[in-house]
Protein backbone atom coordinates (compact mmCIF):
# COMPACT_ATOMS: atom_id res chain seq x y z
CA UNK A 1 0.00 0.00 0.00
CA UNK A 2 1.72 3.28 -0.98
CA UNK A 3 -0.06 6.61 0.68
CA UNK A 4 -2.26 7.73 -1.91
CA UNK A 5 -4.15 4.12 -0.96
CA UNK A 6 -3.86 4.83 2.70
CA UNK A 7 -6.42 7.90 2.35
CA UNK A 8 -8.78 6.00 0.47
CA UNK A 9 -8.27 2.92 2.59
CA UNK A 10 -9.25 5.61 5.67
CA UNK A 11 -11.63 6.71 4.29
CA UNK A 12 -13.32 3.19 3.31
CA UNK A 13 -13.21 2.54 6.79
CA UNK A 14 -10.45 -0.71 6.33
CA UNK A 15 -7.59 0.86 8.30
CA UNK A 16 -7.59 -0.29 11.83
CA UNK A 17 -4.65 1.59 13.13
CA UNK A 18 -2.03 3.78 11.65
CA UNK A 19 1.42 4.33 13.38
CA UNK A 20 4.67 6.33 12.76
CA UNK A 21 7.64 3.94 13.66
CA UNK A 22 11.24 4.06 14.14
CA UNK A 23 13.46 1.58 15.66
CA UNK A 24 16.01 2.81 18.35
CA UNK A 25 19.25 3.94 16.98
CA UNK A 26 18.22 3.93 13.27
CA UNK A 27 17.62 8.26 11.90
CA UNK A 28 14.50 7.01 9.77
CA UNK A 29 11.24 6.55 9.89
CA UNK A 30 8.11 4.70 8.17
CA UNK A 31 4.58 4.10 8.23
CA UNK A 32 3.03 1.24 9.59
CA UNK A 33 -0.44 0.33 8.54
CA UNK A 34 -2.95 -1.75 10.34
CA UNK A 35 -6.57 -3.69 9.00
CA UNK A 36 -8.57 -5.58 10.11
CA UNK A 37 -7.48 -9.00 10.69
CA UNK A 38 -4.07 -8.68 8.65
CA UNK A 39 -0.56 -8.31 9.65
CA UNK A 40 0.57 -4.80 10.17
CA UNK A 41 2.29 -3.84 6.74
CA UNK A 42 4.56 -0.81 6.25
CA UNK A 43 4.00 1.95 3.23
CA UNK A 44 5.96 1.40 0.24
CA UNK A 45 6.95 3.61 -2.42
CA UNK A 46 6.19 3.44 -6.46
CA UNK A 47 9.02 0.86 -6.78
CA UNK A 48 7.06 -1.14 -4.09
CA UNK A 49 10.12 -0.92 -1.72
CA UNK A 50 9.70 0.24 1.71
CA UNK A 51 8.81 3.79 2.59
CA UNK A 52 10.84 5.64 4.83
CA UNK A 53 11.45 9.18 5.51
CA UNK A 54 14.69 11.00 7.76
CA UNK A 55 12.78 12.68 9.97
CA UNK A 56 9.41 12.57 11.52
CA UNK A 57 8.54 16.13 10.27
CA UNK A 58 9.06 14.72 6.83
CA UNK A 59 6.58 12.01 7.86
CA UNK A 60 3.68 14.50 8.99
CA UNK A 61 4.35 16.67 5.94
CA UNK A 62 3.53 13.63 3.44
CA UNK A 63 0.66 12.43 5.44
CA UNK A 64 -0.83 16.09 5.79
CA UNK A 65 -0.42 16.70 2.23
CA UNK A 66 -2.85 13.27 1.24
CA UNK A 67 -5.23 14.81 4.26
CA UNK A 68 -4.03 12.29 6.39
CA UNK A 69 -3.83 13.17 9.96
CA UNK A 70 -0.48 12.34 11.69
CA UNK A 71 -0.75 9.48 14.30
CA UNK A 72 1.27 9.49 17.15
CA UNK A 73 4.94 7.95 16.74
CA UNK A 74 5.75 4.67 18.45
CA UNK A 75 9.14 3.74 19.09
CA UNK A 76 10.32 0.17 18.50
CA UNK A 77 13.31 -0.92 20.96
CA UNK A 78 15.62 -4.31 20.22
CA UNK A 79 15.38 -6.51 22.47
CA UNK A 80 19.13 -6.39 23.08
CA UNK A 81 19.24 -2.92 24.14
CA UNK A 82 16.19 -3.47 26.61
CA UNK A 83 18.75 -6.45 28.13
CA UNK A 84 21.82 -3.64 27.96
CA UNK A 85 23.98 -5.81 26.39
């Protein structure tokens, strides 16, 4: 799904959830998209490769410019970090 589907997808009603995501210690960010009963799936680009922007400004810029209001951002820690090793 590349962000011109995401607003129709909204506004069908088949979007569950939408979240901003980053992983700890990684300067980029995507979209991750939620519906119902699927796996959450990230936004791709025209090349169908992942989606990702460098900052989360960049992120609420693209989303704002399809009408899509910005979710909140969730932050994804490894699991090795959590552990401090």
């Amino acid at each position: 799904m590349n962000i011109k589907q995401l607003g129709a997808a909204l506004e069908s009603g088949e979007v569950v959830d939408v979240n901003i995501i980053t992983h700890s210690g990684l300067n980029r960010y995507a979209v991750q998209v939620v519906m119902g009963g699927a796996e959450p799936r990230t936004l791709v680009d025209n090349r169908r490769q992942p989606r990702f922007w460098s900052s989360l400004a960049q992120v609420q810029a693209s989303l704002r410019r399809h009408r899509i209001a910005p979710p909140a951002l969730r932050v994804i820690v490894a699991q090795d970090e959590v552990i401090g090793r």
